[in-house]
N, C-alpha and C. Protein backbone atom coordinates (compact mmCIF):
# COMPACT_ATOMS: atom_id res chain seq x y z
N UNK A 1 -10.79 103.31 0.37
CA UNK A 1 -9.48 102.75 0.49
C UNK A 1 -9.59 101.31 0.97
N UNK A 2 -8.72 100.37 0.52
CA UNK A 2 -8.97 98.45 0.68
C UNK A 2 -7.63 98.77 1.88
N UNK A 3 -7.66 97.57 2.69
CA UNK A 3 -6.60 97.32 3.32
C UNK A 3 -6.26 96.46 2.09
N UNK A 4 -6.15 95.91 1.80
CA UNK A 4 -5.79 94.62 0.75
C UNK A 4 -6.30 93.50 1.49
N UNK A 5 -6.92 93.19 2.55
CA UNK A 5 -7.39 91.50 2.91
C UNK A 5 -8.73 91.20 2.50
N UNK A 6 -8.92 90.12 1.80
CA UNK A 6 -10.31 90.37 1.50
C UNK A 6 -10.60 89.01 2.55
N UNK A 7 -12.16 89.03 2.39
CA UNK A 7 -12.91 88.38 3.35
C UNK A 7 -12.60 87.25 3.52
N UNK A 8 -12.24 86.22 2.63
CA UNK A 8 -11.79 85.04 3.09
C UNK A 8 -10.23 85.15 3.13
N UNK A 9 -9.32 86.02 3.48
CA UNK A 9 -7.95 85.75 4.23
C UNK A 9 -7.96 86.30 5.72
N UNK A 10 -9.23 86.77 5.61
CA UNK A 10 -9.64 86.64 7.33
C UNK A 10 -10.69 86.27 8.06
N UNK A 11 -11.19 84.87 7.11
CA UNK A 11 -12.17 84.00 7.63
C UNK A 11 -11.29 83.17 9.12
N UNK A 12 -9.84 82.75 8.50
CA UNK A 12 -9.60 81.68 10.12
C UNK A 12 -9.35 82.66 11.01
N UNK A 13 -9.16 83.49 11.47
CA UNK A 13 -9.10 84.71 12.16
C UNK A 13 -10.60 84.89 12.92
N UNK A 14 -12.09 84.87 11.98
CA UNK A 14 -12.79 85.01 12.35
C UNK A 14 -13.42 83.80 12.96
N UNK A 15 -12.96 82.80 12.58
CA UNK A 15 -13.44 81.85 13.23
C UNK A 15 -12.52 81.19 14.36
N UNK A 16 -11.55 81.67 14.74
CA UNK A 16 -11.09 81.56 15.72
C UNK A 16 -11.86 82.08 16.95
N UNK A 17 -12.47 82.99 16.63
CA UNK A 17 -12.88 83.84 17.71
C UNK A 17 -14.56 82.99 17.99
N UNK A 18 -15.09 82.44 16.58
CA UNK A 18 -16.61 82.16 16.75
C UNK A 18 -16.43 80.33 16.85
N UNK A 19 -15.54 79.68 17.34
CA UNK A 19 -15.68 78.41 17.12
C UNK A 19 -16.33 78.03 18.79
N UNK A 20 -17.36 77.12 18.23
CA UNK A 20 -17.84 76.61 19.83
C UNK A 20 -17.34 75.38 20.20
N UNK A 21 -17.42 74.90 21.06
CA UNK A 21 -16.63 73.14 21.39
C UNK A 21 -16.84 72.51 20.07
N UNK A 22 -15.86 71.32 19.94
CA UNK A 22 -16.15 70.49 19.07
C UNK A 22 -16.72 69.05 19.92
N UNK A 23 -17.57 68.43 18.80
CA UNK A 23 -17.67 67.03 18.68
C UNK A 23 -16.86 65.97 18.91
N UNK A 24 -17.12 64.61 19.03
CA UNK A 24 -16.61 63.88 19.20
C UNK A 24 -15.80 63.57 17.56
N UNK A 25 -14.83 63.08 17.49
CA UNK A 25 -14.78 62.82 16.18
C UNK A 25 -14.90 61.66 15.55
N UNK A 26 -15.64 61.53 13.76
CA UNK A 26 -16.28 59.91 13.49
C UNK A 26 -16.04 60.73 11.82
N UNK A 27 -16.13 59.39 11.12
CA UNK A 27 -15.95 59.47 10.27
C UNK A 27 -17.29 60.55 8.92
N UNK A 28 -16.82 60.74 7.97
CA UNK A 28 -17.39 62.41 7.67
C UNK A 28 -18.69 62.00 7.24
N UNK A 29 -18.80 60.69 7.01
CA UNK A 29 -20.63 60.41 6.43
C UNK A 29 -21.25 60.46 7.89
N UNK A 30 -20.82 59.79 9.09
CA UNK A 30 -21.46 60.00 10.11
C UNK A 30 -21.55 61.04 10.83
N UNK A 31 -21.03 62.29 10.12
CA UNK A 31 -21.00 63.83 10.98
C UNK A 31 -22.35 64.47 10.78
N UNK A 32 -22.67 64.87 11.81
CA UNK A 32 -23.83 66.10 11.94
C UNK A 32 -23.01 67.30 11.91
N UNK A 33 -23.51 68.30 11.76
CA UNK A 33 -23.35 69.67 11.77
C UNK A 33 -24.43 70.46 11.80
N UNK A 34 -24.10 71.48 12.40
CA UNK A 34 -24.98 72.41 12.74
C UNK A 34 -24.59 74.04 12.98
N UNK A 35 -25.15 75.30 12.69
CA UNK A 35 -24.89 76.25 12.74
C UNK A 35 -24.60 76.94 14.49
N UNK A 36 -23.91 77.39 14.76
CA UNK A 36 -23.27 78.14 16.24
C UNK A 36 -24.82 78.52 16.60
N UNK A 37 -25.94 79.50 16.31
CA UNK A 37 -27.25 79.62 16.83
C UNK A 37 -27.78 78.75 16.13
N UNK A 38 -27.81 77.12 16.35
CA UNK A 38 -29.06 75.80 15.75
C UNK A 38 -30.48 76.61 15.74
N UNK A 39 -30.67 76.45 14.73
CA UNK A 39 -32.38 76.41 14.73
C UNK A 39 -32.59 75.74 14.33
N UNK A 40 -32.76 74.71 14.70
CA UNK A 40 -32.98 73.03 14.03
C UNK A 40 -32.42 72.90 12.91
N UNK A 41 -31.78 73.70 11.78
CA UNK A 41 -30.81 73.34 10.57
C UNK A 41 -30.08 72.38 10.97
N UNK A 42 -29.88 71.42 9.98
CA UNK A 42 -28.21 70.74 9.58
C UNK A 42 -28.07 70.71 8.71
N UNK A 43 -26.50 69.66 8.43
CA UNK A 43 -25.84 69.55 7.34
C UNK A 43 -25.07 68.22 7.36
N UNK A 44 -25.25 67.36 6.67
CA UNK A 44 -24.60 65.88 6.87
C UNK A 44 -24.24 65.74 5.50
N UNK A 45 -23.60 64.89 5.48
CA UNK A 45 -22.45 64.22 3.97
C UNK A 45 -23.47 62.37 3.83
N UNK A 46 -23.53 62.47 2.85
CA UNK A 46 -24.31 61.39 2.31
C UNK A 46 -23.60 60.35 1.46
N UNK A 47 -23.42 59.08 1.32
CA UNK A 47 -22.68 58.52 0.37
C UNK A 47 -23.64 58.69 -0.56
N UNK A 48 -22.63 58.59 -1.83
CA UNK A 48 -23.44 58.55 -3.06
C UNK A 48 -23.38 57.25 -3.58
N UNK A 49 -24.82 56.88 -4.49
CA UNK A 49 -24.74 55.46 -5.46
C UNK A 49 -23.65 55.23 -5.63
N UNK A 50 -23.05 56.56 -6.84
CA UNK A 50 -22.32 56.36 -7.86
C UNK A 50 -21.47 57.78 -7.32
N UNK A 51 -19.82 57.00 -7.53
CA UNK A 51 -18.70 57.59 -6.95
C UNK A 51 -18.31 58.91 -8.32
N UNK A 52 -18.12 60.13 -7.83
CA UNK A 52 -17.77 61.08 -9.25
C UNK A 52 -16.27 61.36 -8.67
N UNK A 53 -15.67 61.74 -9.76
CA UNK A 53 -14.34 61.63 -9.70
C UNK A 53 -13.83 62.59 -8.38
N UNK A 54 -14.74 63.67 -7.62
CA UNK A 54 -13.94 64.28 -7.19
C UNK A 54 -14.08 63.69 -5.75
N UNK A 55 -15.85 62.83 -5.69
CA UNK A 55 -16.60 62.42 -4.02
C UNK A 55 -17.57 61.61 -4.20
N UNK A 56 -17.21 60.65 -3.56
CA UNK A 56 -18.69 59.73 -3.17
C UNK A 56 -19.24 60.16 -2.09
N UNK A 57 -19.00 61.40 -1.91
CA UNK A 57 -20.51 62.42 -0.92
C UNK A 57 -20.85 63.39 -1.72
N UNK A 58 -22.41 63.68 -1.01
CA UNK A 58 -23.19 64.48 -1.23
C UNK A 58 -23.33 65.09 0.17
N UNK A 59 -23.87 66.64 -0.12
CA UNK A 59 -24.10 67.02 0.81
C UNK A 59 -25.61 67.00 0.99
N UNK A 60 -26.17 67.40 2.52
CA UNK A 60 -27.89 67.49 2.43
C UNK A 60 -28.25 68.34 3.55
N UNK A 61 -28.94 69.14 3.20
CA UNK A 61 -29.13 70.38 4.66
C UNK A 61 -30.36 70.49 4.21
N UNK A 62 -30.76 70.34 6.01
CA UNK A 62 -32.33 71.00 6.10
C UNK A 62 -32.74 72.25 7.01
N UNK A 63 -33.30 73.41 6.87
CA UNK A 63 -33.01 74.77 7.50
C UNK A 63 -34.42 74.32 8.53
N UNK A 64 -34.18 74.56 9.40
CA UNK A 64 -35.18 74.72 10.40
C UNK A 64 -35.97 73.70 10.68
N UNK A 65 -37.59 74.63 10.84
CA UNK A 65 -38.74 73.47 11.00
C UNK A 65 -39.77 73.55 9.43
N UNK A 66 -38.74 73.66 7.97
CA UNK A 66 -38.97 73.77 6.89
C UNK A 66 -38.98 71.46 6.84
N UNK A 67 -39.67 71.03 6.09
CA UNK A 67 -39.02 69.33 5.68
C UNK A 67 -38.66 69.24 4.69
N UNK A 68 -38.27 70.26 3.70
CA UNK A 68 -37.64 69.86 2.98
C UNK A 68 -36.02 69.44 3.15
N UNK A 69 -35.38 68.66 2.75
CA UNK A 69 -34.29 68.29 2.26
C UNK A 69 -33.59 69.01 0.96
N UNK A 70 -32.60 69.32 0.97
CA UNK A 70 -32.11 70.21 0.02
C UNK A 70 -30.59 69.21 -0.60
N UNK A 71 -30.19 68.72 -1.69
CA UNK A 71 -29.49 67.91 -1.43
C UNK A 71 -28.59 68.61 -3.12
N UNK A 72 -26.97 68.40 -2.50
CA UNK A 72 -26.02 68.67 -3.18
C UNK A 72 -24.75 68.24 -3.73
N UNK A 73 -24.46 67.91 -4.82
CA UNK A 73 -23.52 66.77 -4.75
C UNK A 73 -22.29 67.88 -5.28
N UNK A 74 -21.22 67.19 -4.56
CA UNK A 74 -19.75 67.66 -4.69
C UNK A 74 -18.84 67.60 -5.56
N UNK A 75 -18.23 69.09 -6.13
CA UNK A 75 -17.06 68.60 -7.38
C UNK A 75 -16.29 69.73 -7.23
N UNK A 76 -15.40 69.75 -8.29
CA UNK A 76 -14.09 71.49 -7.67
C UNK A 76 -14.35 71.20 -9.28
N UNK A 77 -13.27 72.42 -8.89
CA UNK A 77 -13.12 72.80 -9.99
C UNK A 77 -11.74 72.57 -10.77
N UNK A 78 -11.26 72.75 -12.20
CA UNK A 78 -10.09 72.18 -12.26
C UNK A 78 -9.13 74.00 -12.71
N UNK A 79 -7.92 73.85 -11.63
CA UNK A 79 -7.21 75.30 -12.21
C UNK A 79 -7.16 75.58 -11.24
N UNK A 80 -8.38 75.82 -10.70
CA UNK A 80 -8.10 77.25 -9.68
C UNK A 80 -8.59 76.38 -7.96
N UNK A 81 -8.88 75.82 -7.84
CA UNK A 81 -8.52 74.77 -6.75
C UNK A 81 -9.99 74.80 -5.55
N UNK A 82 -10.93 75.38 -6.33
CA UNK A 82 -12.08 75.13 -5.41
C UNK A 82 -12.84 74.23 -5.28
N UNK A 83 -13.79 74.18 -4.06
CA UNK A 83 -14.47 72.92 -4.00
C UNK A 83 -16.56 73.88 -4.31
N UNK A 84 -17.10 72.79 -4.73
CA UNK A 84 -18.20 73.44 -5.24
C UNK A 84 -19.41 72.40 -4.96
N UNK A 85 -20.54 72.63 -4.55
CA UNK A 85 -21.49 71.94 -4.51
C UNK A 85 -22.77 72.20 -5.36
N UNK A 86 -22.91 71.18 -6.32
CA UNK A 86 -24.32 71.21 -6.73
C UNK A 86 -25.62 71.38 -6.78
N UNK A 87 -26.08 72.00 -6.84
CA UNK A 87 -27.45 71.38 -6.01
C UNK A 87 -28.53 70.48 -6.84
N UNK A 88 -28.99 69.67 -6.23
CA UNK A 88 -30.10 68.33 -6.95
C UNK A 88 -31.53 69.04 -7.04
N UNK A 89 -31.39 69.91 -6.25
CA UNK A 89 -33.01 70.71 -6.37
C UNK A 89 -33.22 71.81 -7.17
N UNK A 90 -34.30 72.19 -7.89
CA UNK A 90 -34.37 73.27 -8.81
C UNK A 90 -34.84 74.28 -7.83
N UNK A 91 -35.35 73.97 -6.37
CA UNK A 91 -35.53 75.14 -5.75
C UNK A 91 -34.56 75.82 -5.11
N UNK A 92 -33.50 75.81 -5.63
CA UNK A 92 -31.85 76.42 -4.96
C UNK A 92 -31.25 76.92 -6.23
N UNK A 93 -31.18 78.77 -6.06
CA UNK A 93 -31.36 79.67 -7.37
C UNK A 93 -30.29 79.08 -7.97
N UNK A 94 -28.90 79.12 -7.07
CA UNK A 94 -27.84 78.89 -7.86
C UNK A 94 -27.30 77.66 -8.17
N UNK A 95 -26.30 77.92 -9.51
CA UNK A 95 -25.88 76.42 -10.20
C UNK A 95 -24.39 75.62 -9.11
N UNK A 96 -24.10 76.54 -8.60
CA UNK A 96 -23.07 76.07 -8.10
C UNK A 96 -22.26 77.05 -6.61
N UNK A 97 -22.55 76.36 -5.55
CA UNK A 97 -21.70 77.11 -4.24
C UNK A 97 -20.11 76.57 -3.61
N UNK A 98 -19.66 77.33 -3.86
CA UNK A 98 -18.42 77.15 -3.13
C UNK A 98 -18.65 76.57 -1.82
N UNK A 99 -18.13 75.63 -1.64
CA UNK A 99 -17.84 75.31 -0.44
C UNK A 99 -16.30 75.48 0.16
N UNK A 100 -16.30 75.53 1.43
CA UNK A 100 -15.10 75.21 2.37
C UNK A 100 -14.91 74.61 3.41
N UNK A 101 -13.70 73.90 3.72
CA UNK A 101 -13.83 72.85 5.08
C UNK A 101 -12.36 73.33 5.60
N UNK A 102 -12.94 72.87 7.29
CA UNK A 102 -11.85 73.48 8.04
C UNK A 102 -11.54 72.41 9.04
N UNK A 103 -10.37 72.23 9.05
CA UNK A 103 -9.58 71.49 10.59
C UNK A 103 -9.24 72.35 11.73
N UNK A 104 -9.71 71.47 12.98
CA UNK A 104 -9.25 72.03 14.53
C UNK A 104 -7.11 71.78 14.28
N UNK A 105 -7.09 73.10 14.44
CA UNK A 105 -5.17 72.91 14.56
C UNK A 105 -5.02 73.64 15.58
N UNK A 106 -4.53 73.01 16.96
CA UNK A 106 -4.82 73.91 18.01
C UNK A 106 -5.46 74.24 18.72
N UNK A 107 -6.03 75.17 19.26
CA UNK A 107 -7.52 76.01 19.24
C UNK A 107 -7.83 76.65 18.57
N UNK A 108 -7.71 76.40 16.99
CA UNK A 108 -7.88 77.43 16.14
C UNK A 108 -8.54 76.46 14.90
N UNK A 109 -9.16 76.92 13.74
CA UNK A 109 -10.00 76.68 12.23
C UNK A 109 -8.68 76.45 11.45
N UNK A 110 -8.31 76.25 10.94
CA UNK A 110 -7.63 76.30 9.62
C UNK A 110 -8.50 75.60 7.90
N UNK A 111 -8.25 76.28 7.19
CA UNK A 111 -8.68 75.25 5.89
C UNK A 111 -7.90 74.29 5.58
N UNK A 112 -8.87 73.47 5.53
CA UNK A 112 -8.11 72.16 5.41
C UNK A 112 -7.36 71.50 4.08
N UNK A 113 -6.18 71.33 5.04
CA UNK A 113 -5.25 70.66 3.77
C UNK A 113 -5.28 69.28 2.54
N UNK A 114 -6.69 68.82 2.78
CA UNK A 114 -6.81 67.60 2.44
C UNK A 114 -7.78 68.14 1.25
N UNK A 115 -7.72 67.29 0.31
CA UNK A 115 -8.22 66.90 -0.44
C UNK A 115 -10.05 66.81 -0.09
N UNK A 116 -10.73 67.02 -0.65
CA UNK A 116 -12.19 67.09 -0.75
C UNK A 116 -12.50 66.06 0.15
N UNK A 117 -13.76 66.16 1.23
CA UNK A 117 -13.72 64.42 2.10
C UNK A 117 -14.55 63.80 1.20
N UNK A 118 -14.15 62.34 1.68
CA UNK A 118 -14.88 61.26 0.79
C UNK A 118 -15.26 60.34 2.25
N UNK A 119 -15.60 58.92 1.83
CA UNK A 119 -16.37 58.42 3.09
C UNK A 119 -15.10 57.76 3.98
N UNK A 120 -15.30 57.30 4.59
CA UNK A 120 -14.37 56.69 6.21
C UNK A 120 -13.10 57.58 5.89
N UNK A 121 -13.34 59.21 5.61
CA UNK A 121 -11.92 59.68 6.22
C UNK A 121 -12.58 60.31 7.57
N UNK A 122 -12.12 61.23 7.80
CA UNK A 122 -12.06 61.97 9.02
C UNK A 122 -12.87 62.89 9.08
N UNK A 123 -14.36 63.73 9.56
CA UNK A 123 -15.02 64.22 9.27
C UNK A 123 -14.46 65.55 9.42
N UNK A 124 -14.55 66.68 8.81
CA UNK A 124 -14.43 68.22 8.88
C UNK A 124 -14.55 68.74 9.98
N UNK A 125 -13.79 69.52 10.50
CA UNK A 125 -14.62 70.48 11.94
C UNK A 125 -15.42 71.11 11.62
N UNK A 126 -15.47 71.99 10.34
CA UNK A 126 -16.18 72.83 9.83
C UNK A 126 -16.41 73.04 8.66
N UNK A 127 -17.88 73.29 8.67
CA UNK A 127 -17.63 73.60 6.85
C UNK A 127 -18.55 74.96 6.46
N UNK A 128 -18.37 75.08 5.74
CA UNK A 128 -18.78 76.85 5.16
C UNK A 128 -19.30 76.76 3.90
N UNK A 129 -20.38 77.43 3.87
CA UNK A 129 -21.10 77.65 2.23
C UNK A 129 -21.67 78.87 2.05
N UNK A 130 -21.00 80.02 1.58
CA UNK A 130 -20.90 81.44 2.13
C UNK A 130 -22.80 81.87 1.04
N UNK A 131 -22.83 81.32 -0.09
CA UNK A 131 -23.87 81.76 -0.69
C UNK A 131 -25.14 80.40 -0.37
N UNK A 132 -25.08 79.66 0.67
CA UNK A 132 -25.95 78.68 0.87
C UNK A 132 -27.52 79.78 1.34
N UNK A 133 -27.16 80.49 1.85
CA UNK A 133 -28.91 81.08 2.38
C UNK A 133 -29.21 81.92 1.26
N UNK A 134 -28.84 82.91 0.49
CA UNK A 134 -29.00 83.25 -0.33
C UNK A 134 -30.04 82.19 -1.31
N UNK A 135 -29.05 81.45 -2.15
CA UNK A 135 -29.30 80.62 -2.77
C UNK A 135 -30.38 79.62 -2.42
N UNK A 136 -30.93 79.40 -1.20
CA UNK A 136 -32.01 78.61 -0.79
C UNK A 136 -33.55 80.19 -0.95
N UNK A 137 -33.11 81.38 -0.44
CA UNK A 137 -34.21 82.25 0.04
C UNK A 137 -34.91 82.41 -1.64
N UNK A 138 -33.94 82.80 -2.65
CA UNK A 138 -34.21 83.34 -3.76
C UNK A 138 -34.87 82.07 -4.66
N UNK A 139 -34.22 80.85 -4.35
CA UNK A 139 -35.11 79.53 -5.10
C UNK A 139 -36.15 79.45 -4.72
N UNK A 140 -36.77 79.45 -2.66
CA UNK A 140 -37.58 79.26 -2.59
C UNK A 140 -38.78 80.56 -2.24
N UNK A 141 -38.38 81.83 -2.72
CA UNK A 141 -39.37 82.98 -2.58
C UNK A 141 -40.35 82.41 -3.51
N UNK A 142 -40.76 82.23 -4.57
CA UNK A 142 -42.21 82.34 -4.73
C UNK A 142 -43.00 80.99 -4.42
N UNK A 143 -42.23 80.36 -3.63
CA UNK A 143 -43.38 79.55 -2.40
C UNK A 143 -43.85 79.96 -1.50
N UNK A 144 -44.65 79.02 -0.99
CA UNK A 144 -45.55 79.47 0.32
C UNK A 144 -44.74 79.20 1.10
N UNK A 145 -43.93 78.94 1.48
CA UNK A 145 -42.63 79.06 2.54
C UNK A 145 -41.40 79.18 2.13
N UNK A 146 -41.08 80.67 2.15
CA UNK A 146 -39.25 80.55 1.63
C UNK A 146 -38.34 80.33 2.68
N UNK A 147 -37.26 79.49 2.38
CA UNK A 147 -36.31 79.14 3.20
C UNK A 147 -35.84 80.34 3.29
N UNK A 148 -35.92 80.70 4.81
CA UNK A 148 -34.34 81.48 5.35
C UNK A 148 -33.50 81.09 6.25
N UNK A 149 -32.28 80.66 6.12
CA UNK A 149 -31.19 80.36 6.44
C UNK A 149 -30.13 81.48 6.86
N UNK A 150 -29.68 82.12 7.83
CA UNK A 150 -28.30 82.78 7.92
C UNK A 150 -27.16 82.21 6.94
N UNK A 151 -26.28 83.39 6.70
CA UNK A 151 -25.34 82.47 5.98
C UNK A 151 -23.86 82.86 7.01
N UNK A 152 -23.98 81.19 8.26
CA UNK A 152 -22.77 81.44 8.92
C UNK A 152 -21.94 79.31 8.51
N UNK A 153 -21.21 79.66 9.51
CA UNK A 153 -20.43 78.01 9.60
C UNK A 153 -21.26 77.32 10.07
N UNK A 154 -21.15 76.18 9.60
CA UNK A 154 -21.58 74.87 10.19
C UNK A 154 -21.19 73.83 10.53
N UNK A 155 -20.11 73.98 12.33
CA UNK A 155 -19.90 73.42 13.42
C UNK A 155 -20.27 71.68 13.32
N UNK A 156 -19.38 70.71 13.80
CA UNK A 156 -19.81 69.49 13.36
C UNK A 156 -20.39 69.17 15.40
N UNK A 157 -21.53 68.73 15.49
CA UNK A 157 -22.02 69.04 16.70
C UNK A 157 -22.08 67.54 17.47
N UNK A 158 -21.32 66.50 16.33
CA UNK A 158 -21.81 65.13 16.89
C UNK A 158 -22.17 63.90 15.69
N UNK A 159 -21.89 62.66 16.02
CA UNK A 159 -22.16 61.81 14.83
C UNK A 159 -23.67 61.15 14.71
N UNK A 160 -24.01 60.40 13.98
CA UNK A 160 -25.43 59.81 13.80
C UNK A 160 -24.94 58.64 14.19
């Protein structure tokens, strides 16, 4: 039997409960982020060369004490209103992850009402990439080091 809510109409709910302090706030290329248990992972927004219609950011996360750089550039989709990240590496199984970003309203997450970030707006409180560890473990299993990543939020912890 479903209640009828599925998992993301009770993501701000859940992250109400898991949000840790926020950061100072700076604009979204200068945001760090980081997962609620850091294990040295982040996640920062990168300008790009060349501006694509939806972002002149990219995203770039590195899991742990792995050096690789994993780097992803940003687009939605048209219709159905999602935001999606690329990935630039062939060692990341999948073609395309949903992303999500969230604003502090309150003491509480909300998804954010804005439009995809681009550079000198306002950096995200949060952002979410529900198939990001997945998608890193399964690209990089038949290396000699596969990325594992949890797949939780990633908390903006401070600017560069």
């Amino acid at each position: 039997m479903t209640t009828g809510k599925s998992f993301f109409s009770l993501l701000p709910l859940a992250l109400f409960f898991a949000a840790p302090a926020y950061a100072q706030e700076c604009a979204v290329e200068d945001a760090v982020y980081e997962m609620a248990d850091a294990k040295g992972g982040q996640l920062v927004f990168e300008r790009r060369k060349h501006s694509t219609a939806y972002s002149d950011l990219d995203i770039a996360v590195t899991a742990g004490d792995v050096p690789q750089r994993f780097g992803f550039r940003l687009t939605a989709s048209n219709g159905y209103g999602n935001f999606y990240a690329i990935p630039d590496d062939e060692s990341v199984s999948e073609d395309g992850l949903i992303v999500f970003f969230f604003q502090r309203r309150g003491d509480r997450l909300v998804p954010s009402e804005h439009d995809m970030p681009a550079s000198g707006e306002p950096a995200p409180d949060a952002v979410f990439m529900p198939g990001l560890g997945s998608a890193l473990w399964y690209g990089t299993n038949g290396s000699a080091d596969p990325v594992a990543i949890p797949t939780q939020i990633w908390y903006r912890a401070g600017c560069r």
